[in-house]
N, C-alpha and C. Protein backbone atom coordinates (compact mmCIF):
# COMPACT_ATOMS: atom_id res chain seq x y z
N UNK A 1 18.70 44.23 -26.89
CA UNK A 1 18.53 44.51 -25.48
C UNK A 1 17.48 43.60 -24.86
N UNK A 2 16.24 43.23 -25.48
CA UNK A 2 14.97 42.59 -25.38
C UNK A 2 15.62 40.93 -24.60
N UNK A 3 16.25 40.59 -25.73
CA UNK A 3 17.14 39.27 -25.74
C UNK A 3 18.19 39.16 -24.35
N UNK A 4 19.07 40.20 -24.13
CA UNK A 4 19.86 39.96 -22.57
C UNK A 4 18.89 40.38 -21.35
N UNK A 5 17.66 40.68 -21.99
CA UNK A 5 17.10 40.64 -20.37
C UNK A 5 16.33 39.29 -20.39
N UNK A 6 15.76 38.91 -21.41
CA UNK A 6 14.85 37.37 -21.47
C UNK A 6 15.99 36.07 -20.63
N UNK A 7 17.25 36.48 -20.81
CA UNK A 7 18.23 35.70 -20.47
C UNK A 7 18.30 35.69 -19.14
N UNK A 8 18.54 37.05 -18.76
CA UNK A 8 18.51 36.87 -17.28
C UNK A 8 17.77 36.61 -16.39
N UNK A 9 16.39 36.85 -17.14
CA UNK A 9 15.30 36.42 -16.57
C UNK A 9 14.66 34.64 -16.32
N UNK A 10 15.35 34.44 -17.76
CA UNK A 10 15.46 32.42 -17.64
C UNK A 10 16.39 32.11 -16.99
N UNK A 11 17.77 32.70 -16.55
CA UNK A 11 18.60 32.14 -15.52
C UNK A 11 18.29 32.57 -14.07
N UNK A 12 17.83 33.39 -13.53
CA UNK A 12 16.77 33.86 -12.40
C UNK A 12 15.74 33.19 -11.92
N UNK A 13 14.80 32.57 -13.34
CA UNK A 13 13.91 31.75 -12.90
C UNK A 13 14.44 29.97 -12.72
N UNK A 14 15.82 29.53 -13.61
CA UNK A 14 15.98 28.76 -13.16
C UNK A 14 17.03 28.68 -11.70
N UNK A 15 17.84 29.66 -11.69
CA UNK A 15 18.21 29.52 -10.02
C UNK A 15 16.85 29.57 -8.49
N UNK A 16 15.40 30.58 -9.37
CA UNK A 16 14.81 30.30 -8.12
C UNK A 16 14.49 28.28 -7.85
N UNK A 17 14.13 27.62 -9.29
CA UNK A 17 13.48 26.67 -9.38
C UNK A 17 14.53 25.79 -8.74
N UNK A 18 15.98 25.90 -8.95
CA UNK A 18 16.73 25.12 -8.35
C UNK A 18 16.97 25.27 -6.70
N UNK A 19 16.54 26.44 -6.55
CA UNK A 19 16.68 26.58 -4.39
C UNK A 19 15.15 25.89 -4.12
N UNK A 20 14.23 26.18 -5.02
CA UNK A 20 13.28 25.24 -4.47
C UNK A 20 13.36 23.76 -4.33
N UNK A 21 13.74 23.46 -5.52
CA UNK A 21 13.91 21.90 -5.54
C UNK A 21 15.18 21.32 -4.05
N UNK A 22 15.72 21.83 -3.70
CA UNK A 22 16.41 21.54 -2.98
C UNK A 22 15.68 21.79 -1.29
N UNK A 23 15.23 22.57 -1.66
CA UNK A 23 13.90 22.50 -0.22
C UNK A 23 13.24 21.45 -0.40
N UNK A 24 12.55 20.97 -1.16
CA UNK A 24 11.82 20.19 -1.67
C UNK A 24 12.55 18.64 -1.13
N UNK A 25 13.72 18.60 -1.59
CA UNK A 25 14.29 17.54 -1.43
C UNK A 25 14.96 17.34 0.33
N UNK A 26 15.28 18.51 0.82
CA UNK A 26 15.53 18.56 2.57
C UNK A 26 14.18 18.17 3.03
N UNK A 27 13.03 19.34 3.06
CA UNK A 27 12.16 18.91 3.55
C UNK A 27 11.54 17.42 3.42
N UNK A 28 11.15 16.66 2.16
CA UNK A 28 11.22 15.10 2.20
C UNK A 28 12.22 14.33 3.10
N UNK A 29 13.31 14.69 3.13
CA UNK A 29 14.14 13.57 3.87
C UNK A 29 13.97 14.09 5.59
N UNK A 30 13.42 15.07 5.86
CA UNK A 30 13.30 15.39 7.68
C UNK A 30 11.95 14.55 7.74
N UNK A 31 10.90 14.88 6.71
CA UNK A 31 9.91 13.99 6.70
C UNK A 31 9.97 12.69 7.05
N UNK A 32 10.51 11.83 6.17
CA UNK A 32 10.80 10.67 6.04
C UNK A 32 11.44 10.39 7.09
N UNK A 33 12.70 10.99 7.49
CA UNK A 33 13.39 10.77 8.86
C UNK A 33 12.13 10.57 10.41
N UNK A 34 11.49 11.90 10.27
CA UNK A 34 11.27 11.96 11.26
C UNK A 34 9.60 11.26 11.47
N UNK A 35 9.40 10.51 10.62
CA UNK A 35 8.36 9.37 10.42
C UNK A 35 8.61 8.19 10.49
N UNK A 36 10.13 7.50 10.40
CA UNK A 36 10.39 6.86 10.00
C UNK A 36 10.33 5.94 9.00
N UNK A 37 10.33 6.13 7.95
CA UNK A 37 9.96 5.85 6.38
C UNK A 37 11.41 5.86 5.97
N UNK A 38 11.48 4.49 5.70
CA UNK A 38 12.61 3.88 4.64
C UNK A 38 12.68 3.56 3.39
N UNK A 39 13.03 3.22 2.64
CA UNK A 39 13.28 3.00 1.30
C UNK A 39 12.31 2.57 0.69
N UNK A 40 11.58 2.07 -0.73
CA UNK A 40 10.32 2.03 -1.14
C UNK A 40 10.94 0.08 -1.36
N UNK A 41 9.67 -0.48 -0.61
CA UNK A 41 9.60 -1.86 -0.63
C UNK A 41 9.04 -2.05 -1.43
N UNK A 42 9.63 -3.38 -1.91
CA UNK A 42 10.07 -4.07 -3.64
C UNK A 42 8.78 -4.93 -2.97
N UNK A 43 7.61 -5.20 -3.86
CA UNK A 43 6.30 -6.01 -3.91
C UNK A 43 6.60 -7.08 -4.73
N UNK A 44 7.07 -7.97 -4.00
CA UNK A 44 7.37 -9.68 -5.13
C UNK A 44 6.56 -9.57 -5.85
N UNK A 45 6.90 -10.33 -7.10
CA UNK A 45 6.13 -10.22 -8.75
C UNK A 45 4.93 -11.23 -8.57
N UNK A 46 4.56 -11.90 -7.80
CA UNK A 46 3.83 -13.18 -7.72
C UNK A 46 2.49 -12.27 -7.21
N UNK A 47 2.52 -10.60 -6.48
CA UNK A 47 1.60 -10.33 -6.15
C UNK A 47 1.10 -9.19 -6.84
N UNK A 48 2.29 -8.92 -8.39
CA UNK A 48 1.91 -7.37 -8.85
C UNK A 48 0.71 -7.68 -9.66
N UNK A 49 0.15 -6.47 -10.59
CA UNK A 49 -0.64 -6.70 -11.15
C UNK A 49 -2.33 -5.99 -10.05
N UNK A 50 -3.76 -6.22 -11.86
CA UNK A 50 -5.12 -5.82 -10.79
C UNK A 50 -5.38 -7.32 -10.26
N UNK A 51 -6.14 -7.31 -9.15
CA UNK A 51 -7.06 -8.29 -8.65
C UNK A 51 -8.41 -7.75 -7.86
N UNK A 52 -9.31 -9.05 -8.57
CA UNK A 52 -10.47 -8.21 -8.31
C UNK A 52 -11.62 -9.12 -7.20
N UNK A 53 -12.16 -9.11 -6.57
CA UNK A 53 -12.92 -9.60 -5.71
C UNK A 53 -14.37 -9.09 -5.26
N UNK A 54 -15.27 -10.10 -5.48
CA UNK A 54 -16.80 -9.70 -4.63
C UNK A 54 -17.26 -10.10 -3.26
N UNK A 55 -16.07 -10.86 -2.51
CA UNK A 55 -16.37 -11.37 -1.72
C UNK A 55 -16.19 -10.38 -0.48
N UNK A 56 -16.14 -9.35 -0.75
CA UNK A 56 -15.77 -7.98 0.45
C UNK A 56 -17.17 -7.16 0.68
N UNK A 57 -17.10 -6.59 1.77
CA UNK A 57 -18.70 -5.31 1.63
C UNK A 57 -18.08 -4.59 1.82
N UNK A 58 -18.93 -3.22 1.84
CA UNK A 58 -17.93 -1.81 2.60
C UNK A 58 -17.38 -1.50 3.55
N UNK A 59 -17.09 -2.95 4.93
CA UNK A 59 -16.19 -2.34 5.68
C UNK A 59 -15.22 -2.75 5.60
N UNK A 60 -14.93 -3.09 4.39
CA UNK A 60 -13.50 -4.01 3.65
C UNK A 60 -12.65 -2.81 2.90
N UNK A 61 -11.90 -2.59 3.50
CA UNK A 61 -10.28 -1.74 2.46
C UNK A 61 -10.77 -2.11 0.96
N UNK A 62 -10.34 -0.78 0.19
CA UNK A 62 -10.08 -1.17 -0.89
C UNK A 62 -11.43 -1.36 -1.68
N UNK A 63 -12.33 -1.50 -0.92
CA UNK A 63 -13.83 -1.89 -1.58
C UNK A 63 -14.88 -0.37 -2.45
N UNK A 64 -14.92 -0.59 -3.49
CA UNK A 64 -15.20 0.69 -4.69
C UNK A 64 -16.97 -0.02 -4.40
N UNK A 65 -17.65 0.76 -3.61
CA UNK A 65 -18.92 1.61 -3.51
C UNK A 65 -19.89 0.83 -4.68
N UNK A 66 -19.36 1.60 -5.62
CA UNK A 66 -20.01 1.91 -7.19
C UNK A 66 -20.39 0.73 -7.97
N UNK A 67 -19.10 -0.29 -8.28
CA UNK A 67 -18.71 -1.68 -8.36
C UNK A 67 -19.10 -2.93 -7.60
N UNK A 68 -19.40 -2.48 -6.13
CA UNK A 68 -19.28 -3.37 -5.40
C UNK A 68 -18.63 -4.34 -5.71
N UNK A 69 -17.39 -4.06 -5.64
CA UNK A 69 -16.22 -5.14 -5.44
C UNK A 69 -15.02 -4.81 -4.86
N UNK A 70 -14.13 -5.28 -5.05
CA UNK A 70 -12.56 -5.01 -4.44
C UNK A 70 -11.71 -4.76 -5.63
N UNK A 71 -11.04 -3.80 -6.11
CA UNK A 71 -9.87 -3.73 -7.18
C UNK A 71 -8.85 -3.05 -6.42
N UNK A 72 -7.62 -4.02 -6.53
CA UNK A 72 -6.26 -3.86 -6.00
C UNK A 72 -5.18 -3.70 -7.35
N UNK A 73 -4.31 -3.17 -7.12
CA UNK A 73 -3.51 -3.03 -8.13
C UNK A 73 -2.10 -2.48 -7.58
N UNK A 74 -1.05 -4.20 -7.27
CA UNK A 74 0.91 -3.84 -6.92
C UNK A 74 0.99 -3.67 -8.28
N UNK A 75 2.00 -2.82 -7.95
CA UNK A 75 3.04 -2.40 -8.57
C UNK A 75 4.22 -3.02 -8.13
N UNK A 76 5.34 -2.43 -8.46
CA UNK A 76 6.97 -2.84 -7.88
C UNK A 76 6.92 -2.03 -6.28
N UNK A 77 5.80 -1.24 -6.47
CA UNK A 77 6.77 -0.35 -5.10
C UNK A 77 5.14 0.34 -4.56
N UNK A 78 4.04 0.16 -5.44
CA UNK A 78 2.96 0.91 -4.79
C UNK A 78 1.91 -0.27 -4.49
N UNK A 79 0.79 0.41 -4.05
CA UNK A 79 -0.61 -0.40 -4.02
C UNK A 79 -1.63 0.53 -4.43
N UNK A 80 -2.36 0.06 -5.51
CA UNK A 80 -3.21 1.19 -5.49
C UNK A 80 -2.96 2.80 -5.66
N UNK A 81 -1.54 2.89 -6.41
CA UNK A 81 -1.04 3.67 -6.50
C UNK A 81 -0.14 4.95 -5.40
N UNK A 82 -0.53 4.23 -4.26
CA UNK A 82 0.44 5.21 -3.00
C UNK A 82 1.28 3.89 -2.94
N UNK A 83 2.80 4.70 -2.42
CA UNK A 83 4.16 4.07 -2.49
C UNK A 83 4.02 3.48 -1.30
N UNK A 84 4.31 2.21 -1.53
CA UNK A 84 4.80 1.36 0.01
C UNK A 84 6.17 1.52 0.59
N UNK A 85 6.87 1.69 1.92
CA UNK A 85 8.05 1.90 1.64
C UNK A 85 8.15 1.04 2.79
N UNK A 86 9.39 0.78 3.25
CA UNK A 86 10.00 -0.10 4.62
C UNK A 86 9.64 0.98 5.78
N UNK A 87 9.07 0.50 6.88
CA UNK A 87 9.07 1.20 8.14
C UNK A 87 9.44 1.32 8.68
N UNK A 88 10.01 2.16 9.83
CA UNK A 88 11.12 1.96 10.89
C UNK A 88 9.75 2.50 12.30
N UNK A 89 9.41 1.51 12.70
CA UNK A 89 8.51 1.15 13.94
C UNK A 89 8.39 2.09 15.22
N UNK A 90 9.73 1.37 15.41
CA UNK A 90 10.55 2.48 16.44
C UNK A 90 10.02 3.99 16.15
N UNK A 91 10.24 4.66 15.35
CA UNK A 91 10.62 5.95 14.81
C UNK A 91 9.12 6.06 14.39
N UNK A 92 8.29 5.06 13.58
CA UNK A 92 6.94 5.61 13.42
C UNK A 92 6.10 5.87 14.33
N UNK A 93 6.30 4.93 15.63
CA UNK A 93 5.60 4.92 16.43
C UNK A 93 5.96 5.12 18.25
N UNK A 94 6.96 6.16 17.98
CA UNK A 94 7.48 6.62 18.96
C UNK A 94 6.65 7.33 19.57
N UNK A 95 6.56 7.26 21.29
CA UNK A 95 6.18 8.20 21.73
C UNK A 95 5.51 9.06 21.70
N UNK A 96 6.38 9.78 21.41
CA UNK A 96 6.35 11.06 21.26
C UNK A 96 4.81 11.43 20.03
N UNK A 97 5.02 10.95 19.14
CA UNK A 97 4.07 10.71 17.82
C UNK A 97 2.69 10.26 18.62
N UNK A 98 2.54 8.79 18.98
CA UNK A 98 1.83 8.09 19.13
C UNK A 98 0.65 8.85 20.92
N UNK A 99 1.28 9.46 21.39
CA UNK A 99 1.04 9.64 22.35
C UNK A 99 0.46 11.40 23.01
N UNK A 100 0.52 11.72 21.67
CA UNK A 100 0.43 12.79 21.97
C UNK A 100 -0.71 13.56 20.33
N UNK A 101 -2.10 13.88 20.70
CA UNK A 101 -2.96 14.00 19.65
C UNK A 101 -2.73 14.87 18.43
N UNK A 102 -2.02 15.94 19.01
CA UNK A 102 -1.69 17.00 17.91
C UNK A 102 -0.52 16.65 16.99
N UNK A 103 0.49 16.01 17.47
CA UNK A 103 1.74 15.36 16.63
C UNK A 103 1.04 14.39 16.31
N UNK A 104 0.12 13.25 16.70
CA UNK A 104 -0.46 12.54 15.89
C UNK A 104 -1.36 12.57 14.87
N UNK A 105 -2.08 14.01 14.87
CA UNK A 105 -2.85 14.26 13.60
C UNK A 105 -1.68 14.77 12.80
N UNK A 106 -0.52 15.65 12.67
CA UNK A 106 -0.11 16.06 11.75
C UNK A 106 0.86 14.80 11.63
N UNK A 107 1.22 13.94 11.89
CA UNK A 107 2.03 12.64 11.46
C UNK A 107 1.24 12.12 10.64
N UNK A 108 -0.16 11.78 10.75
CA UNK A 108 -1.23 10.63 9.90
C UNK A 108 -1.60 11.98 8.74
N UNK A 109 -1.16 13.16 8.79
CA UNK A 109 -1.34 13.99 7.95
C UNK A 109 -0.07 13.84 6.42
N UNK A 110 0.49 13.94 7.59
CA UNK A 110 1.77 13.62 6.78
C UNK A 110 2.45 12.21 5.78
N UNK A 111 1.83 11.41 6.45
CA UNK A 111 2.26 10.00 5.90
C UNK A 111 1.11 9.40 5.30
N UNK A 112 -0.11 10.42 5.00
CA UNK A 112 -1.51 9.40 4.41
C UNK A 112 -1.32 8.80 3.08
N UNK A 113 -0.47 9.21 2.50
CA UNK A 113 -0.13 8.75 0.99
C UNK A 113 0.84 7.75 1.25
N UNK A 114 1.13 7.51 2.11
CA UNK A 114 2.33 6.24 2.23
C UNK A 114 1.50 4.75 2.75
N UNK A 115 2.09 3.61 2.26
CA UNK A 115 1.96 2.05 3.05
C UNK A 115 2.94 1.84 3.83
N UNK A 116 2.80 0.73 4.66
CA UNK A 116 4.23 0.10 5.49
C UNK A 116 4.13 -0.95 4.33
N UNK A 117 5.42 -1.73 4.18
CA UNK A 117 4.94 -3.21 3.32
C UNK A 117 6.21 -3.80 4.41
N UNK A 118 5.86 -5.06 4.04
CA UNK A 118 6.37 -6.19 4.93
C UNK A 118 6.26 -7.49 4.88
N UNK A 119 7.47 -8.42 4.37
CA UNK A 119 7.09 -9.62 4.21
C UNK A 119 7.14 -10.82 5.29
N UNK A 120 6.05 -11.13 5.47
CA UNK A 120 6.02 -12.01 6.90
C UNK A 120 5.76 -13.39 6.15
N UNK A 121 7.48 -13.93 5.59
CA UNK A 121 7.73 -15.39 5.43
C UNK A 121 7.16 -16.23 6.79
N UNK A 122 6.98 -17.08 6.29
CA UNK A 122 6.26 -18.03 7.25
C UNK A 122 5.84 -17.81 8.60
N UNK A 123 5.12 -16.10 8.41
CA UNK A 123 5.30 -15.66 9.95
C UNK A 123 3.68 -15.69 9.91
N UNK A 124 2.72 -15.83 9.15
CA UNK A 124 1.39 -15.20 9.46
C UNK A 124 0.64 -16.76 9.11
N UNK A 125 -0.08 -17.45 10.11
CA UNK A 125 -0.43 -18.60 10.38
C UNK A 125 0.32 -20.09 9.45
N UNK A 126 1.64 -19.75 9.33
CA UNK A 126 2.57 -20.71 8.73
C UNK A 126 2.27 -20.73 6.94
N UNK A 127 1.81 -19.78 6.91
CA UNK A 127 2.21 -19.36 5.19
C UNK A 127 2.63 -17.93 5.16
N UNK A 128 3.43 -18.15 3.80
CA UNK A 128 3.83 -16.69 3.10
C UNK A 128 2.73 -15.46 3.19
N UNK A 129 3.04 -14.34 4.05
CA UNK A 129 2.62 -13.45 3.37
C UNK A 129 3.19 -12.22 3.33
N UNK A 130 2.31 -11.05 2.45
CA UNK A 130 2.92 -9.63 2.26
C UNK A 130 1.83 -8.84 3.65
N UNK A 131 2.21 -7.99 3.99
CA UNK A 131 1.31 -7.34 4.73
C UNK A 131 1.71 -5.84 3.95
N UNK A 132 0.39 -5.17 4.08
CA UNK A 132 0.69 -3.96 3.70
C UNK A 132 -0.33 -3.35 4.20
N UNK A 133 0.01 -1.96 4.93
CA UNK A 133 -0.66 -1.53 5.66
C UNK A 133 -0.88 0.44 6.04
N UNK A 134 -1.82 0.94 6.47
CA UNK A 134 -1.54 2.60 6.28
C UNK A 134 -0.51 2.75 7.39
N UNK A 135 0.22 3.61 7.30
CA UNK A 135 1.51 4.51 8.30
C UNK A 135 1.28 4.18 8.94
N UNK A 136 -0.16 4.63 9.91
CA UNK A 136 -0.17 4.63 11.22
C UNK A 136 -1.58 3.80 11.09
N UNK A 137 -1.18 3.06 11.13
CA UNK A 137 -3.29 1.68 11.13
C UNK A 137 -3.15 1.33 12.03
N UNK A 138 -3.62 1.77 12.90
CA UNK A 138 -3.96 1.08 14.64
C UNK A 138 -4.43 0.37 14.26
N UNK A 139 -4.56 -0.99 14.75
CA UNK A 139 -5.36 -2.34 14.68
C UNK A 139 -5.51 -2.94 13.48
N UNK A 140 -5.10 -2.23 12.08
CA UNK A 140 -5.36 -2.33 10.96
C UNK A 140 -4.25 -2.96 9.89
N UNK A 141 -4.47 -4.42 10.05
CA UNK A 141 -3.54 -5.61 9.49
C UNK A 141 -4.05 -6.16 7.88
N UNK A 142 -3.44 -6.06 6.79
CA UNK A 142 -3.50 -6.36 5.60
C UNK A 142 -2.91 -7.26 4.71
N UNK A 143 -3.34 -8.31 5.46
CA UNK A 143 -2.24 -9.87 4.94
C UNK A 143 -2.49 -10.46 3.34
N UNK A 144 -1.99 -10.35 2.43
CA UNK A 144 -2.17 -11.17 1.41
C UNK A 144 -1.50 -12.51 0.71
N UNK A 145 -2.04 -13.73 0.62
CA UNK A 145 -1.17 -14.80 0.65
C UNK A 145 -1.47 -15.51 -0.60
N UNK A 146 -0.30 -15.47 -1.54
CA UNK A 146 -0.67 -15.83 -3.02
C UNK A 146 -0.92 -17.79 -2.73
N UNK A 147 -1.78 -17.74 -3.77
CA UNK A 147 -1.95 -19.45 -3.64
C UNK A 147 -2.41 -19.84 -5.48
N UNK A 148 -1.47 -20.74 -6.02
CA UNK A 148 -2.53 -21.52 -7.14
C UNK A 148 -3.36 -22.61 -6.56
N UNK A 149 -4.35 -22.02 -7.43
CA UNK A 149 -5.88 -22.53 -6.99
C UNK A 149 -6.53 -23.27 -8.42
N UNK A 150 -7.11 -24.14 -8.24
CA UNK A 150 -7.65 -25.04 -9.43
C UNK A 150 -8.97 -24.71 -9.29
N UNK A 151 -9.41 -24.21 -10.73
CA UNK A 151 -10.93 -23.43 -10.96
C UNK A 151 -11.65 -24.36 -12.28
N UNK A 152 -12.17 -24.71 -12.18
CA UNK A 152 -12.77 -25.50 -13.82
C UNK A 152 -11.43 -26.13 -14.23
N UNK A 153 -10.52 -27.01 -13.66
CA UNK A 153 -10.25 -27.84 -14.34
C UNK A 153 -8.71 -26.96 -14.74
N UNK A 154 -8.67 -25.96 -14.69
CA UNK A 154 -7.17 -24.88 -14.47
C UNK A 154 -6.76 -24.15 -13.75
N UNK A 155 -5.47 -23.85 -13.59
CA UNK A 155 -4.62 -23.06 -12.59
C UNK A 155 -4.88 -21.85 -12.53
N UNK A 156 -5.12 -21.27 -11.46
CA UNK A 156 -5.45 -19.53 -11.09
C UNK A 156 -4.51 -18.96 -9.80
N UNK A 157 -3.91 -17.78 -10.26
CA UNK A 157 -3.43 -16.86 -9.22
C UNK A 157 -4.57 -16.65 -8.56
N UNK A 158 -4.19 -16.72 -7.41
CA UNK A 158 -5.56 -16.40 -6.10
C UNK A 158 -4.45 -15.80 -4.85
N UNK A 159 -4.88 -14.55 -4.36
CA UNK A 159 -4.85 -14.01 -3.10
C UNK A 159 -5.40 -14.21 -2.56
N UNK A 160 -5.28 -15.09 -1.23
CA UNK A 160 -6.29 -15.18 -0.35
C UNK A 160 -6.24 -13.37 0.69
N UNK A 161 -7.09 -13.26 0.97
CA UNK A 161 -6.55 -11.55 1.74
C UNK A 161 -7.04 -11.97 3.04
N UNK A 162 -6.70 -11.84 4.33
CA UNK A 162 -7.43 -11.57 5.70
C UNK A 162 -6.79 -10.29 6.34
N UNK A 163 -7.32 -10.23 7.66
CA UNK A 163 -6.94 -9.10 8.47
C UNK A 163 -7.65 -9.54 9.47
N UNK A 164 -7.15 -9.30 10.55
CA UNK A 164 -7.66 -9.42 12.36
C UNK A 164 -9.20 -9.59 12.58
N UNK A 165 -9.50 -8.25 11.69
CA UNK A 165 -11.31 -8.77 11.78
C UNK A 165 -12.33 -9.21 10.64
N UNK A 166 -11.74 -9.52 9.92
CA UNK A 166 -12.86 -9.64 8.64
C UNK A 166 -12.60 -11.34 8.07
N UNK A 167 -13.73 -11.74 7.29
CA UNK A 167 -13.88 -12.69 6.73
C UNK A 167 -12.59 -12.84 6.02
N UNK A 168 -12.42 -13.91 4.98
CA UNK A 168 -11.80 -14.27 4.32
C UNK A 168 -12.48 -13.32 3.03
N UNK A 169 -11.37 -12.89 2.03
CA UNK A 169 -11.89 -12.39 0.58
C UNK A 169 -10.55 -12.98 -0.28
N UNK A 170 -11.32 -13.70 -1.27
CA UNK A 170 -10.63 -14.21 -2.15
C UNK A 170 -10.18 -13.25 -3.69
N UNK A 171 -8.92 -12.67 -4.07
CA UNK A 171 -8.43 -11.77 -5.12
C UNK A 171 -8.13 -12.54 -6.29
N UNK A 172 -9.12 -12.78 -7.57
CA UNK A 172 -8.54 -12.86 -8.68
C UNK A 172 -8.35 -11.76 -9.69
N UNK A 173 -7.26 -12.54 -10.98
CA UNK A 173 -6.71 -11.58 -11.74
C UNK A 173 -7.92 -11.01 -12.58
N UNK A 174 -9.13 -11.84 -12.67
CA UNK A 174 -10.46 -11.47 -13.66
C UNK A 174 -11.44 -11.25 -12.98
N UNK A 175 -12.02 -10.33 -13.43
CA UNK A 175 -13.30 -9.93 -13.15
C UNK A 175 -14.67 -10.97 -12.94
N UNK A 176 -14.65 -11.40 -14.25
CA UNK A 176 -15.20 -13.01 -14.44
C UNK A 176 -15.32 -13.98 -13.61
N UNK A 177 -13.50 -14.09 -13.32
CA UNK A 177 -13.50 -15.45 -12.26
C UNK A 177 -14.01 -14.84 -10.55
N UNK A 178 -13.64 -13.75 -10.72
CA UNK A 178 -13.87 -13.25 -9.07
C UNK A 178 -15.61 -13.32 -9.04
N UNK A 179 -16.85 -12.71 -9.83
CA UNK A 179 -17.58 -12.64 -9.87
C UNK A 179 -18.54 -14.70 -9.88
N UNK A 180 -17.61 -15.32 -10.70
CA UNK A 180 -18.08 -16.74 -10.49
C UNK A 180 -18.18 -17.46 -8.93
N UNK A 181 -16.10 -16.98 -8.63
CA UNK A 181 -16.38 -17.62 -7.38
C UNK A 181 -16.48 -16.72 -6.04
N UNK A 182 -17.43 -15.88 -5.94
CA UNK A 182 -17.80 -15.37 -5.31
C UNK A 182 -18.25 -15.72 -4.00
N UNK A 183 -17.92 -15.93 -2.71
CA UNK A 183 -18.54 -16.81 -1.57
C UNK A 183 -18.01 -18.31 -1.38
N UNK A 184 -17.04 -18.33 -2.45
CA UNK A 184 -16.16 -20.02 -2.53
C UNK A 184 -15.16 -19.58 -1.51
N UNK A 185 -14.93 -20.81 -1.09
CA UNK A 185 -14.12 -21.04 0.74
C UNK A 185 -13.16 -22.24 -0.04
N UNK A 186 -11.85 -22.12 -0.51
CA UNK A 186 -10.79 -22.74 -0.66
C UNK A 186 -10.54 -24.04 0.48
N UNK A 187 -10.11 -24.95 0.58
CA UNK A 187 -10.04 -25.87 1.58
C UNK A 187 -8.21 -25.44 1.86
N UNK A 188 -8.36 -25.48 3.51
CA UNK A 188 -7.49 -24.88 4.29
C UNK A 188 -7.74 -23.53 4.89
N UNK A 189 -8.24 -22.45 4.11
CA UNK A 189 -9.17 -21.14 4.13
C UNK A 189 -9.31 -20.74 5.16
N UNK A 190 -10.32 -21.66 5.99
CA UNK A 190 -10.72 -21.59 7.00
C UNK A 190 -9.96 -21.23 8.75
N UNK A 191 -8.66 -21.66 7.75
CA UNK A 191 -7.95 -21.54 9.07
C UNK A 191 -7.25 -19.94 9.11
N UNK A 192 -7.13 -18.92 8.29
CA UNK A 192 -6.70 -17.84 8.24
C UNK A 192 -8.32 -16.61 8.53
């Protein structure tokens, strides 16, 4: 007897777990809909991986306090471990959302774990870059533009990073090299 009630009780608990999951899965997609959040954008391989930088202070994204430095880390689809996905502009920044304080706190509530990503081919001062950026970043632009760079005599992955208001910060894959060239200005640099 013990045994046909344990049964019904594991098929009970898995029919509740299955009406949840299916809430679970509606509610995400009205989310997503009604944020406009598209599919999770693919981070070219040239930029995955950590990179680390000293050339940032604390009013620089991404900048760890403790370290005083910068550690970034793509993935295929995240930064820093929140998912980047494609944006739909329109829809993120409708109106309605944007214009109105209370739908705009629970929108930036809603989407704080998300990036926009975006590849702006030869769109951001005539080089390649990725931009990646929070949901809703008023004013808040995150350009990264891979470059090999010659350091002692060998080849280095280097991100150059800018944004609208900040210096130039240069992203290497080592700790080492970021800490050497620390305050080094690449020739061309200057112009981003």
């Amino acid at each position: 007897m013990g045994g046909l009630n344990m049964k019904r009780l594991f098929k009970a608990l898995i029919a509740v777990m299955g009406v949840f999951a299916i809430f679970v899965v509606i509610n995400n997609r009205e989310v997503s809909a009604a944020y406009g959040r598209g599919p999770k954008f693919t981070v070219p391989k040239i930029y995955r991986g950590t990179w680390y930088s000293y050339d940032a202070d604390s009013h620089f994204p991404f900048y760890d306090k403790k370290a005083k430095l910068v550690k970034i880390t793509f993935t295929a689809h995240t930064l820093n471990k929140k998912v980047i996905y494609v944006q739909d502009r329109k829809i993120a920044y409708a109106d309605s959302i944007v214009n109105n304080q209370k739908k705009a706190h629970i929108a930036s509530k809603a989407t704080k774990n998300w990036y926009a990503g975006d590849l702006r081919v030869k769109n951001f001062r005539g080089m390649d870059a990725l931009e990646v950026d929070p949901w809703y970043g008023y004013e808040i632009w995150n350009f990264f533009v891979p470059k090999t760079e010659v350091i002692n005599g060998k080849k280095h992955d280097v991100l150059w990073y800018s944004n609208v208001y900040s210096k130039y910060v240069n992203l290497y894959k080592s700790k080492a090299i970021a800490k050497k060239m620390k305050g080094h200005v690449f020739p061309g640099q200057k112009l981003i």
